[in-house]
N, C-alpha and C. Protein backbone atom coordinates (compact mmCIF):
# COMPACT_ATOMS: atom_id res chain seq x y z
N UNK A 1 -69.44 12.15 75.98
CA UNK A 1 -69.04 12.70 74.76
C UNK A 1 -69.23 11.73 73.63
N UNK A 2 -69.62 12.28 72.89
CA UNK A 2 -69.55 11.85 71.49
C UNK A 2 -68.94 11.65 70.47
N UNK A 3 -68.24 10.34 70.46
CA UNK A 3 -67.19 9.95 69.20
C UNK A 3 -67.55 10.68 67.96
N UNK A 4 -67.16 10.93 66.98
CA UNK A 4 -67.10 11.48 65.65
C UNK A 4 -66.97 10.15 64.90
N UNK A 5 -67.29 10.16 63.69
CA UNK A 5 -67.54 8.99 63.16
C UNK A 5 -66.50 9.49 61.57
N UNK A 6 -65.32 8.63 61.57
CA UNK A 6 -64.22 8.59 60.34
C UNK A 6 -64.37 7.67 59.22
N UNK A 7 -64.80 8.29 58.01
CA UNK A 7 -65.44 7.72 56.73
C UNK A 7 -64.17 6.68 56.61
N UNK A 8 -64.61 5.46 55.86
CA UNK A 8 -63.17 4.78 55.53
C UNK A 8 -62.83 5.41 53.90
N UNK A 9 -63.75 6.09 53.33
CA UNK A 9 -63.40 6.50 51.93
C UNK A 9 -62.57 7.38 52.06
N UNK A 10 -61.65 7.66 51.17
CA UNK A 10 -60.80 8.47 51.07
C UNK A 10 -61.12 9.79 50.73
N UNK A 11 -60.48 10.75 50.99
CA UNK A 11 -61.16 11.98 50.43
C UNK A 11 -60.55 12.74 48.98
N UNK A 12 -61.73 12.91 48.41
CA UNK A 12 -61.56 13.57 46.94
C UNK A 12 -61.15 14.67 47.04
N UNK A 13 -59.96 15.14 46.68
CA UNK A 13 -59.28 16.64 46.44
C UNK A 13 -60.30 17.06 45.70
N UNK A 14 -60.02 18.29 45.87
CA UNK A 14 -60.73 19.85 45.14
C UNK A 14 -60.23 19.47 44.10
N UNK A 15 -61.81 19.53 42.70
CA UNK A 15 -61.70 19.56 41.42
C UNK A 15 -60.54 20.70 40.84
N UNK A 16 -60.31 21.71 41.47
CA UNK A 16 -59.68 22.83 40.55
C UNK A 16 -57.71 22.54 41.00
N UNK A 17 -57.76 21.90 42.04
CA UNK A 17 -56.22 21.41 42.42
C UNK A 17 -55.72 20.41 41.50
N UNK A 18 -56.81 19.83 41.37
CA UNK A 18 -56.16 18.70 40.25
C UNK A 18 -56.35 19.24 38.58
N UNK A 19 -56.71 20.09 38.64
CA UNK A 19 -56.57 20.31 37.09
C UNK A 19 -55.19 21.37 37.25
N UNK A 20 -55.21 22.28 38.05
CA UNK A 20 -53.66 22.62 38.21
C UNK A 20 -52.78 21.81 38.11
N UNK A 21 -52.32 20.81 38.65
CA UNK A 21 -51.53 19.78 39.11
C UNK A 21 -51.09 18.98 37.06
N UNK A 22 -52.32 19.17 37.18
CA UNK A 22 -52.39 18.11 35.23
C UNK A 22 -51.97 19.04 34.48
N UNK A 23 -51.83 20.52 34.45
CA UNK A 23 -51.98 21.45 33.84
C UNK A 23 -50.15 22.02 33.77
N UNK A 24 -49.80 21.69 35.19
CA UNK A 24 -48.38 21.74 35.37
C UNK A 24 -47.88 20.74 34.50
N UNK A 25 -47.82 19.59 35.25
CA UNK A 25 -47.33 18.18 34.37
C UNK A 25 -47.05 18.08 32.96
N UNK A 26 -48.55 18.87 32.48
CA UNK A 26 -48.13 19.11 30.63
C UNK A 26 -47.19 20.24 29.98
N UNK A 27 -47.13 21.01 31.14
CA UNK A 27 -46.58 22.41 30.85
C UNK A 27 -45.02 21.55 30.54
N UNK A 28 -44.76 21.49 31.81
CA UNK A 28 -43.21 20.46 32.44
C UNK A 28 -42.87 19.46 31.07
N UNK A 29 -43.78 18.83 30.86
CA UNK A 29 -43.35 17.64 29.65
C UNK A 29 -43.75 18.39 27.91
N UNK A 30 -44.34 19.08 28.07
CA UNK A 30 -44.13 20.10 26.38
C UNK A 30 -42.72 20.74 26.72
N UNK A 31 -42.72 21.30 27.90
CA UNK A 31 -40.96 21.94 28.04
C UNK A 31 -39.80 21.32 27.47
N UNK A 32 -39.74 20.02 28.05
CA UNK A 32 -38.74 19.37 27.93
C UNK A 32 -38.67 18.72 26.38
N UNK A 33 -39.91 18.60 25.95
CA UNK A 33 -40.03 18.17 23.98
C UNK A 33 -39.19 19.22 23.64
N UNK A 34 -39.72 20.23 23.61
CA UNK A 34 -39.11 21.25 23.10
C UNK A 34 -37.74 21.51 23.28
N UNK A 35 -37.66 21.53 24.16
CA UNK A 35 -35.85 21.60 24.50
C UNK A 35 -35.04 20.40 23.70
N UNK A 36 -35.72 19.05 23.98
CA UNK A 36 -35.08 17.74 23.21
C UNK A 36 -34.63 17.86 21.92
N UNK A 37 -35.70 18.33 21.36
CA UNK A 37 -36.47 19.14 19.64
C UNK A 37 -34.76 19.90 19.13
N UNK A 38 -35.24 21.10 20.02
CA UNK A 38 -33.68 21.99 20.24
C UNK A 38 -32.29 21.22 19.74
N UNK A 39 -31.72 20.50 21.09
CA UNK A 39 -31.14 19.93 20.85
C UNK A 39 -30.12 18.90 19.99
N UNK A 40 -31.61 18.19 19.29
CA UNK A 40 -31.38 17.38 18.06
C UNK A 40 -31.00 18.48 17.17
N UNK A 41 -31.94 19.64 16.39
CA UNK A 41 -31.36 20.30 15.68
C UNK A 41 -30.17 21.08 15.52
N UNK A 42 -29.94 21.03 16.75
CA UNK A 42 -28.07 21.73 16.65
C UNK A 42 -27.18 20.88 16.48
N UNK A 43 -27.72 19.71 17.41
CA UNK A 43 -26.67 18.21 16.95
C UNK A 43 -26.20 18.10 15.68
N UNK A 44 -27.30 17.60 14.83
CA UNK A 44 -27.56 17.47 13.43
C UNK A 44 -27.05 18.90 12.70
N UNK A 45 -27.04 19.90 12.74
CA UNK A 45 -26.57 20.78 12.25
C UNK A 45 -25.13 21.33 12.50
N UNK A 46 -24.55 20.72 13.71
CA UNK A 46 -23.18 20.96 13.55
C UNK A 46 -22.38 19.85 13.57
N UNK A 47 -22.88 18.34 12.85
CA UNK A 47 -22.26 17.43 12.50
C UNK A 47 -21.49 17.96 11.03
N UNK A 48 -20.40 16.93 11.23
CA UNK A 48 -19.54 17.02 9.70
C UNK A 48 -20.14 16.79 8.78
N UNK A 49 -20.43 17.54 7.69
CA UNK A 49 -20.94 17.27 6.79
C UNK A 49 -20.21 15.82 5.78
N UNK A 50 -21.12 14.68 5.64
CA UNK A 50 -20.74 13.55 4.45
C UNK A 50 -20.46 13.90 3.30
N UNK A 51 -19.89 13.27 2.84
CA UNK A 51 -19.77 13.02 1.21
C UNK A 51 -21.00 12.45 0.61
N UNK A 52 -21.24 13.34 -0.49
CA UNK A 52 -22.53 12.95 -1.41
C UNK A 52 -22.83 11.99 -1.50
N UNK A 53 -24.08 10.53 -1.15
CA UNK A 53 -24.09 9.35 -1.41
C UNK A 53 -23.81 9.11 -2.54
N UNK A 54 -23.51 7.96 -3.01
CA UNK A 54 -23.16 7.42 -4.12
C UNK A 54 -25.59 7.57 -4.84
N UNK A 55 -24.81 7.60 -6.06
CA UNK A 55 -26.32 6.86 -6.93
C UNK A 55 -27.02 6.07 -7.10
N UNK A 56 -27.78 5.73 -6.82
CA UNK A 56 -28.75 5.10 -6.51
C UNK A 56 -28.95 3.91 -7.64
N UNK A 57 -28.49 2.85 -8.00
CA UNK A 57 -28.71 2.05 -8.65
C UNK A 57 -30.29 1.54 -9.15
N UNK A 58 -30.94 1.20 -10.29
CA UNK A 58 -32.44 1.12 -10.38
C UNK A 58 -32.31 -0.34 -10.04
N UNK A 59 -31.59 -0.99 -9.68
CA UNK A 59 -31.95 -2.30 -9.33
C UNK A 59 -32.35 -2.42 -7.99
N UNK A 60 -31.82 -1.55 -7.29
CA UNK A 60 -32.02 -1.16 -5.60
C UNK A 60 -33.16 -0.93 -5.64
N UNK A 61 -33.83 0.34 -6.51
CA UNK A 61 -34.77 1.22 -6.11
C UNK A 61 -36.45 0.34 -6.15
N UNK A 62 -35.99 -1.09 -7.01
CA UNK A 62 -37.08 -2.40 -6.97
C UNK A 62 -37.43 -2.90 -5.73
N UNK A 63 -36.43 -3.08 -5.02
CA UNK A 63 -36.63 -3.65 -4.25
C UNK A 63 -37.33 -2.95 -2.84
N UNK A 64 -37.80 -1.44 -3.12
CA UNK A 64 -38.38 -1.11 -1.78
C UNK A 64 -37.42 -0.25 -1.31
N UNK A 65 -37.91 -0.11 0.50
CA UNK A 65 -36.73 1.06 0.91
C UNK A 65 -36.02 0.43 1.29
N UNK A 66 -35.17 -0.69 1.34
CA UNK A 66 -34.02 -1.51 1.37
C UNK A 66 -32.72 -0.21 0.97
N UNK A 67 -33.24 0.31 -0.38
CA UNK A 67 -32.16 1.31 -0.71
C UNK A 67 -31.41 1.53 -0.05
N UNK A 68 -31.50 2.65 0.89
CA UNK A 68 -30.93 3.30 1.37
C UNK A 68 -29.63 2.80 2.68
N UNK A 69 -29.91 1.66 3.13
CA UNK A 69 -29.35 0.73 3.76
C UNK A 69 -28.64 -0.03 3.07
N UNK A 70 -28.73 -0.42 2.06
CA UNK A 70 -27.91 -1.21 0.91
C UNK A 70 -26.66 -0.47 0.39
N UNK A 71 -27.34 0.86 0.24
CA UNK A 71 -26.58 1.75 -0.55
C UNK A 71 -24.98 2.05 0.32
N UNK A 72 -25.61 2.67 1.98
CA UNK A 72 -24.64 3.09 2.59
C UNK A 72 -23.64 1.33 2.92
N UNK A 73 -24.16 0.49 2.81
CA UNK A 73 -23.73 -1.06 3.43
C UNK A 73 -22.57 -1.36 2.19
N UNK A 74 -23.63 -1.18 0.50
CA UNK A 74 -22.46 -1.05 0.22
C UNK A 74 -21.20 -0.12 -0.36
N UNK A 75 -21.43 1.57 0.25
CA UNK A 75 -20.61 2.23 0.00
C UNK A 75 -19.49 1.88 0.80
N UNK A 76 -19.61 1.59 1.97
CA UNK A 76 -18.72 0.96 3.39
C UNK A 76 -18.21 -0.57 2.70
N UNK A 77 -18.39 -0.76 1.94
CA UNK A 77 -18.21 -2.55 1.58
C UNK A 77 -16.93 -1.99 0.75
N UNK A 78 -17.35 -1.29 -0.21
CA UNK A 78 -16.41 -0.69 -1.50
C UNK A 78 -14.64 -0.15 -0.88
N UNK A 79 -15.09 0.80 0.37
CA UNK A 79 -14.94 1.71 0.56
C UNK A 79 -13.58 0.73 1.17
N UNK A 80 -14.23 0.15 2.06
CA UNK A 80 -13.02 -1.02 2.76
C UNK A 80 -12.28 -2.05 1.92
N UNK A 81 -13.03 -2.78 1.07
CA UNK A 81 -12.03 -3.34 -0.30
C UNK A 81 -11.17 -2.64 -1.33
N UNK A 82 -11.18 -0.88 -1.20
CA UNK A 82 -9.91 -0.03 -1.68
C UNK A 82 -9.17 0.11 -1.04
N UNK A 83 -9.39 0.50 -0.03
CA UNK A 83 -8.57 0.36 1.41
C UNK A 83 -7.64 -0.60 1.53
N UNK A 84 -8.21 -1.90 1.48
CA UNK A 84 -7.35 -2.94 1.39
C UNK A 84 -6.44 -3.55 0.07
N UNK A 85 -6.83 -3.17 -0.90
CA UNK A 85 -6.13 -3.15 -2.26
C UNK A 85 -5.32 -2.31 -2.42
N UNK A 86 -5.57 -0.80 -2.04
CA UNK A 86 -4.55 -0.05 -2.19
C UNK A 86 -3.07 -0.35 -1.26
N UNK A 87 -3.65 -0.82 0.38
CA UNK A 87 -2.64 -1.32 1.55
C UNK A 87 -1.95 -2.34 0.47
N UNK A 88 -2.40 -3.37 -0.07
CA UNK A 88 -1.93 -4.51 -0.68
C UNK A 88 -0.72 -4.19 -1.23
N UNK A 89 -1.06 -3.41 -2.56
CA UNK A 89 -0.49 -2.65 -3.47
C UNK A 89 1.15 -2.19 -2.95
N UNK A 90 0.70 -1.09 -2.17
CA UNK A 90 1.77 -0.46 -1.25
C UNK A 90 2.63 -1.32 -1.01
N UNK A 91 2.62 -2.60 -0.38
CA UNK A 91 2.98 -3.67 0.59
C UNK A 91 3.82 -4.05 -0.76
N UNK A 92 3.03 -4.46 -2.17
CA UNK A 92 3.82 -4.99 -2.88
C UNK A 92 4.66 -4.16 -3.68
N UNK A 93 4.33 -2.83 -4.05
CA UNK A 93 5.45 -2.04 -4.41
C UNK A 93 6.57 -2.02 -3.44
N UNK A 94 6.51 -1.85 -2.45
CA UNK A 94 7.31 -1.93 -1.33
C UNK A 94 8.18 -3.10 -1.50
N UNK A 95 7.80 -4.53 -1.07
CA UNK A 95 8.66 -5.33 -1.82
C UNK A 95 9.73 -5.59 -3.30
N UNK A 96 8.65 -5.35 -3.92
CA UNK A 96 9.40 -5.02 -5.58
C UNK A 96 10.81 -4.00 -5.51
N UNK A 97 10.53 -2.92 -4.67
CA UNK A 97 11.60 -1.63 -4.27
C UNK A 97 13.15 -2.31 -3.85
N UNK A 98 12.33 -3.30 -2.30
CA UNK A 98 13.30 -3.85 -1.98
C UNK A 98 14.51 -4.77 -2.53
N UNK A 99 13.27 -5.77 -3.62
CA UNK A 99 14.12 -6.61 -4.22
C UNK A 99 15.02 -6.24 -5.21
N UNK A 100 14.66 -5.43 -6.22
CA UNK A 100 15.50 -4.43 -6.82
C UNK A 100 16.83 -4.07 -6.55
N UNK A 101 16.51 -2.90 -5.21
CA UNK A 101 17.49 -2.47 -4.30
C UNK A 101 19.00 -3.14 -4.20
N UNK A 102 18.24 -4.97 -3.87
CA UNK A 102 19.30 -5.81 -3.45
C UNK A 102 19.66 -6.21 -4.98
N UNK A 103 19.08 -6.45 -5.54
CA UNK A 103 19.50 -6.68 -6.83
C UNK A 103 20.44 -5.78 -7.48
N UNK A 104 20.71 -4.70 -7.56
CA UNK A 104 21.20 -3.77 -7.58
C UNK A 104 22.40 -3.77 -7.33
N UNK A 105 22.05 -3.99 -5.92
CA UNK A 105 23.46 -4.07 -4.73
C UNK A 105 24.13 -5.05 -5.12
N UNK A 106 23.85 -6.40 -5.76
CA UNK A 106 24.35 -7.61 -5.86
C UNK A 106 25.01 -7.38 -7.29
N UNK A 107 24.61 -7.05 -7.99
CA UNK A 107 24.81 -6.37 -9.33
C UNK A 107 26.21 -5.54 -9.20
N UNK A 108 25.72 -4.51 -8.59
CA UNK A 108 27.22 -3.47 -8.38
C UNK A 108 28.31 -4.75 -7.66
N UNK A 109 28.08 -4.87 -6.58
CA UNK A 109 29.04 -5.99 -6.06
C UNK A 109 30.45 -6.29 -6.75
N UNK A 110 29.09 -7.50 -7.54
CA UNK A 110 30.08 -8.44 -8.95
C UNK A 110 30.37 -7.54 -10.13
N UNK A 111 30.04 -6.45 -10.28
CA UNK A 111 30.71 -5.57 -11.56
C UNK A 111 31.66 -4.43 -10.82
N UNK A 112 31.69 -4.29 -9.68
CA UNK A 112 32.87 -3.48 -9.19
C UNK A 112 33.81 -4.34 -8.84
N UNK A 113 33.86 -5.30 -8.56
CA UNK A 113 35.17 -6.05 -8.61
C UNK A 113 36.49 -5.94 -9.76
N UNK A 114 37.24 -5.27 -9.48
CA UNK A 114 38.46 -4.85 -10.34
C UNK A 114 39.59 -5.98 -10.05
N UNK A 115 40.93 -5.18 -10.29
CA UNK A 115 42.04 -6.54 -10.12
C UNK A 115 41.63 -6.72 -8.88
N UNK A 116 42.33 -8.18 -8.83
CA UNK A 116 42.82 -8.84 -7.68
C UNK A 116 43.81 -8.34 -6.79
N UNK A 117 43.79 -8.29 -5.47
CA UNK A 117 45.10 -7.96 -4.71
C UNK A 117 45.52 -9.15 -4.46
N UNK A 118 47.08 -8.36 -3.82
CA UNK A 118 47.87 -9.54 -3.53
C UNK A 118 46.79 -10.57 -2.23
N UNK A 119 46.12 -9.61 -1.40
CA UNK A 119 45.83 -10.67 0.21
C UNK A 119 44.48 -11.37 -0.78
N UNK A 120 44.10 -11.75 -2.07
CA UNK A 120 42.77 -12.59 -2.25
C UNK A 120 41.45 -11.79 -2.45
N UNK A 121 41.55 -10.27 -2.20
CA UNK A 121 40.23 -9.52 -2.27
C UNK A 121 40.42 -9.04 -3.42
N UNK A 122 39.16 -8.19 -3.82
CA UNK A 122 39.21 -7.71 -5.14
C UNK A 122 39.21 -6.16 -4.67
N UNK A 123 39.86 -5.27 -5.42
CA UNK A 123 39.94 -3.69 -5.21
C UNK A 123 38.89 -3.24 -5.43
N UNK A 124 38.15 -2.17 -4.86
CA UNK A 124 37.66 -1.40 -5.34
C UNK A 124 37.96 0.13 -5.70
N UNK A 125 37.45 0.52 -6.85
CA UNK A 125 37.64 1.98 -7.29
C UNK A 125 36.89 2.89 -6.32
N UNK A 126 37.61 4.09 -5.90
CA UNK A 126 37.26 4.62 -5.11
C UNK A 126 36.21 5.97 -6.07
N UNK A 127 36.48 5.95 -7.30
CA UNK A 127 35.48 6.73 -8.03
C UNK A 127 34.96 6.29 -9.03
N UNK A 128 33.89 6.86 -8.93
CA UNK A 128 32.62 5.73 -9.96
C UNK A 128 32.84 6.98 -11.05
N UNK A 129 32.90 6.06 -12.30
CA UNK A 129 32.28 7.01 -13.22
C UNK A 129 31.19 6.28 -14.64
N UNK A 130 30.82 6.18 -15.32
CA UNK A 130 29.73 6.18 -16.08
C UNK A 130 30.19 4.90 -17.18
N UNK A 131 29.33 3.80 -16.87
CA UNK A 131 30.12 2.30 -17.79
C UNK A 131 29.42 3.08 -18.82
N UNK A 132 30.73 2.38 -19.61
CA UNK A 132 30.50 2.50 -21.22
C UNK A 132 30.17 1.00 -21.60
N UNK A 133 29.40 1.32 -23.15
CA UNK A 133 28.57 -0.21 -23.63
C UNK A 133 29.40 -0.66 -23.88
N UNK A 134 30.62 -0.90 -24.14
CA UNK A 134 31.40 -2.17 -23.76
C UNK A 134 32.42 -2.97 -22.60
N UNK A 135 31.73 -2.25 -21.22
CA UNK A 135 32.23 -2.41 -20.98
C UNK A 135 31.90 -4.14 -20.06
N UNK A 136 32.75 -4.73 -19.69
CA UNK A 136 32.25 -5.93 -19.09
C UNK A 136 31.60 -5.94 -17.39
N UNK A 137 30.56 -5.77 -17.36
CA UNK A 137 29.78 -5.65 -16.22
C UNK A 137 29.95 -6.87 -15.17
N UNK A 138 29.52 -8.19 -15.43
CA UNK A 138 29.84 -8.85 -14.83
C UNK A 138 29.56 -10.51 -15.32
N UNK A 139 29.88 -11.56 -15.08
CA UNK A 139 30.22 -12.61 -14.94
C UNK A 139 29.08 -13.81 -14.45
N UNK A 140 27.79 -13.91 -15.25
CA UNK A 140 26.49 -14.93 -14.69
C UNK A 140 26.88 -16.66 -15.15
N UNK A 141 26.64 -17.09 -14.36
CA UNK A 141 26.47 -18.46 -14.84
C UNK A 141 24.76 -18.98 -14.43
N UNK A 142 24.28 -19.62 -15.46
CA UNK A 142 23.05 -20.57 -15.49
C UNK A 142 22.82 -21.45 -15.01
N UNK A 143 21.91 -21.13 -13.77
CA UNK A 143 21.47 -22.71 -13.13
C UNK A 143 21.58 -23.76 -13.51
N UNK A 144 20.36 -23.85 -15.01
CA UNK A 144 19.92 -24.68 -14.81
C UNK A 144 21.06 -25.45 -16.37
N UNK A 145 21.99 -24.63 -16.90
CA UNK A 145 22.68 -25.30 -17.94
C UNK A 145 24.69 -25.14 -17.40
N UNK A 146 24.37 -24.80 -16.46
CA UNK A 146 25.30 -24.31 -15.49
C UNK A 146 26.85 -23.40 -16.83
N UNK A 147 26.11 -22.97 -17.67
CA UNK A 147 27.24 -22.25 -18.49
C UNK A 147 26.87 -20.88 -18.23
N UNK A 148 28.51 -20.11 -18.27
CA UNK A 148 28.77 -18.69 -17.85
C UNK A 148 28.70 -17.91 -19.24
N UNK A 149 27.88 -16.70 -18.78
CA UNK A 149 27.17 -15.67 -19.47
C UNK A 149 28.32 -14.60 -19.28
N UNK A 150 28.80 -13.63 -19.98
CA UNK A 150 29.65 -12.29 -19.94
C UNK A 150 28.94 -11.51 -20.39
N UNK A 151 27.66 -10.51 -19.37
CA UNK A 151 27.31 -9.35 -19.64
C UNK A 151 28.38 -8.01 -19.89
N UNK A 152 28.14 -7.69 -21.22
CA UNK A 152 28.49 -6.85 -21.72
C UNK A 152 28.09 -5.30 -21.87
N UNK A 153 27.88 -4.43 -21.40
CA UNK A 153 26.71 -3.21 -21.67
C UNK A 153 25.89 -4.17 -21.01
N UNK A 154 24.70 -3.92 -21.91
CA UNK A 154 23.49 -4.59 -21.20
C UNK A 154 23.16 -6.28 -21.74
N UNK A 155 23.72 -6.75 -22.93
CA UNK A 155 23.48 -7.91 -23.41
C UNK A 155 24.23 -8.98 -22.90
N UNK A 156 24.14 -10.00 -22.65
CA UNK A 156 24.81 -11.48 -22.16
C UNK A 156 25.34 -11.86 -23.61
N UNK A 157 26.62 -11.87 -23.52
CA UNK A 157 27.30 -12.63 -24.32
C UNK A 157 27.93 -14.50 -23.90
N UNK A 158 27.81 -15.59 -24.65
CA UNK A 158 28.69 -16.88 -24.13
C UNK A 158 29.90 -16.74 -24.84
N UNK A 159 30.50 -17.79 -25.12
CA UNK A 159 32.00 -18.15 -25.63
C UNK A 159 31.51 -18.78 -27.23
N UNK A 160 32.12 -17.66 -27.78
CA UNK A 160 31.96 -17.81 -29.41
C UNK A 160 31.11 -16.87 -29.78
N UNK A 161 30.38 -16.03 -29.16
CA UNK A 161 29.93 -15.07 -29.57
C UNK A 161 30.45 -13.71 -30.38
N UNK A 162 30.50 -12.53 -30.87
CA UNK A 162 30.94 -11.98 -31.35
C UNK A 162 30.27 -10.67 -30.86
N UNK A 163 31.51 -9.96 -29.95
CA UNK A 163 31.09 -8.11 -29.63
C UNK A 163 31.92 -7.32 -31.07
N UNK A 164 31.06 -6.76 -31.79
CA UNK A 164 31.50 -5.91 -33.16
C UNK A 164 33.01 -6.05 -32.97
N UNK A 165 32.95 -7.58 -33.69
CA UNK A 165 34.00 -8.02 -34.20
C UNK A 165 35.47 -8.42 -33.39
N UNK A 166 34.98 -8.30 -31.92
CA UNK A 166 35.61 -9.15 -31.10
C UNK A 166 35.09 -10.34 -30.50
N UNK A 167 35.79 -11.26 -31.03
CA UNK A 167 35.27 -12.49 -30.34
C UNK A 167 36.20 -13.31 -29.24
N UNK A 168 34.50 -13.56 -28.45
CA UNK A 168 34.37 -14.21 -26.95
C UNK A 168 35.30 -15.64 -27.53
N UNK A 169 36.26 -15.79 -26.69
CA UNK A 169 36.50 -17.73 -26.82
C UNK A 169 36.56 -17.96 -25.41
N UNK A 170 36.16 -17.93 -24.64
CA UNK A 170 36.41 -18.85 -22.90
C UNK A 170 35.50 -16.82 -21.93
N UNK A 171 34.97 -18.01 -21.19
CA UNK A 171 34.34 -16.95 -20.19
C UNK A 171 34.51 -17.44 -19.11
N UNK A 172 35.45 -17.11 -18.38
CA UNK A 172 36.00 -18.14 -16.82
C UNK A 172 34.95 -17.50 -16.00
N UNK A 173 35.32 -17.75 -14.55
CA UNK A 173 34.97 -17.13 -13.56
C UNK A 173 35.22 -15.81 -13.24
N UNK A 174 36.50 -15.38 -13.39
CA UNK A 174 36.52 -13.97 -13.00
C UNK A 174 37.10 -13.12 -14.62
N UNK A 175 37.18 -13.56 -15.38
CA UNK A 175 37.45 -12.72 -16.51
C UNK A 175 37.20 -13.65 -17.79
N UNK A 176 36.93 -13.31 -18.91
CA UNK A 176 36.70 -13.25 -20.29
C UNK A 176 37.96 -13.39 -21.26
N UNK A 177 38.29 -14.61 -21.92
CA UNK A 177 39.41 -14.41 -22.78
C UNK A 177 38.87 -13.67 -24.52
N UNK A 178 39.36 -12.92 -24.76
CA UNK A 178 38.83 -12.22 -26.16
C UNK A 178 40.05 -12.32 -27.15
N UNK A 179 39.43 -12.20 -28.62
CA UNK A 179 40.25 -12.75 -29.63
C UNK A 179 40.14 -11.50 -30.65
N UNK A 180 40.66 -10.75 -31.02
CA UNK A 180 40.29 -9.69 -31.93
C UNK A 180 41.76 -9.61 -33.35
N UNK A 181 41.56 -9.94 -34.21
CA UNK A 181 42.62 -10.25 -35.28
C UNK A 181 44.10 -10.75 -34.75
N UNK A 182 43.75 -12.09 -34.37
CA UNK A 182 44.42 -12.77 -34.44
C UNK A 182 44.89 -12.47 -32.50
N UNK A 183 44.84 -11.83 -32.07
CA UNK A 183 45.45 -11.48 -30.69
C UNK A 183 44.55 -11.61 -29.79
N UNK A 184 44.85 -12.58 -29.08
CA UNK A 184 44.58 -13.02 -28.05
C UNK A 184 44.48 -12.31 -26.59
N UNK A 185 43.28 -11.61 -25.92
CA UNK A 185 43.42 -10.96 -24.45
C UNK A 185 42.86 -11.01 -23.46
N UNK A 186 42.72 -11.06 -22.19
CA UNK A 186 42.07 -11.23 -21.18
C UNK A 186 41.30 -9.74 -20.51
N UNK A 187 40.10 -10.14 -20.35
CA UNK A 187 39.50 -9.15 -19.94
C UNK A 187 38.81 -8.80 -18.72
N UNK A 188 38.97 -8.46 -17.60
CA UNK A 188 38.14 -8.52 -16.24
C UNK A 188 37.56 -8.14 -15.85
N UNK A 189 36.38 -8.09 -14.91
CA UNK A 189 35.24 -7.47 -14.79
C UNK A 189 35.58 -6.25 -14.85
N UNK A 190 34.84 -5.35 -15.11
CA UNK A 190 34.80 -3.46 -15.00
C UNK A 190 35.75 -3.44 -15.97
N UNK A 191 36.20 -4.24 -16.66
CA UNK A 191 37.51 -3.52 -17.64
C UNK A 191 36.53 -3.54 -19.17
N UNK A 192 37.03 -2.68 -20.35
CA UNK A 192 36.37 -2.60 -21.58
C UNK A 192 36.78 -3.62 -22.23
N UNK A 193 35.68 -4.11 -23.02
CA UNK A 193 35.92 -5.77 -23.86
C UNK A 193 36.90 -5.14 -25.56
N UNK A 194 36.46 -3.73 -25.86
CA UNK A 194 37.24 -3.07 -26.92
C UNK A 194 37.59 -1.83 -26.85
């Protein structure tokens, strides 16, 4: 018998299999463009719509298409230094509120202090009603000249001063001596100077 003799070349497929085969492949990969294609446009179309860019400065528009990268870099630049000015702001109204507040509080304090009781405390009125401008609010002394002030209404009076025609002579610690024709009287915080 007679061996058969096996080419070492490989064998060439049928011309018309391989153009099928190539013919698929492109079909398969235009498919999938298209679908990608798809995709993007719905993406993009049901994103949130932005806020109008800002305008376009002509100093930008020199420099090339830099623009548009500049523009959004520095709408985001702006956008974050209000951000943080306004936080600032807040932070410091906020403080200012507070200090007030206590100021306030420290304020009422030393002008609600009425008589003295017998145990060393000072009374308080159990109903507030509406100071009148003369009345004596409260009792400051000065740091830095260490002499005591007798707010009156709203003005600081010292000793020798004159409230329409009553005059201040001594401003102690807890009350005001006043002099008004010839008569001599003591006056204490929350109480009226006339």
């Amino acid at each position: 018998m007679m061996a058969t003799r096996k080419s070492s070349a490989p064998q060439r497929p049928k011309s018309g299999a391989a153009k099928k085969g190539a013919k698929n492949q492109y079909m398969i990969a235009a498919g999938v463009a298209v679908i990608l294609i798809v995709l993007v446009v719905i993406v993009l179309t049901s994103a949130p719509k932005k806020a109008a860019p800002a305008p376009k400065s002509r100093a930008g528009t020199a420099e090339g298409g830099t623009t548009a990268r500049s523009s959004k870099s520095t709408v985001k630049a702006k956008s974050a230094k209000l951000a943080e000015r306004n936080d600032r702001e807040a932070r410091k109204a906020a403080r200012d509120q507070e200090r007030k507040l206590r100021a306030e509080a420290r304020q009422e304090g030393r002008g609600r202090r009425g008589r003295q009781t017998s145990g060393g405390g000072y009374a308080r009125s159990t109903s507030r009603s509406a100071s009148s401008p003369n009345e004596l609010k409260m009792i400051v002394t000065d740091p830095t000249t260490n002499e005591r002030y007798a707010v009156v209404g709203e003005r600081r009076y010292r000793a020798g001063d004159d409230v329409e025609g009553h005059k201040i002579l001594n401003v102690g610690a807890d009350q005001v001596q006043v002099e008004y024709r010839q008569n001599t009287y003591s006056v204490r915080v929350g109480q009226a100077v006339y």
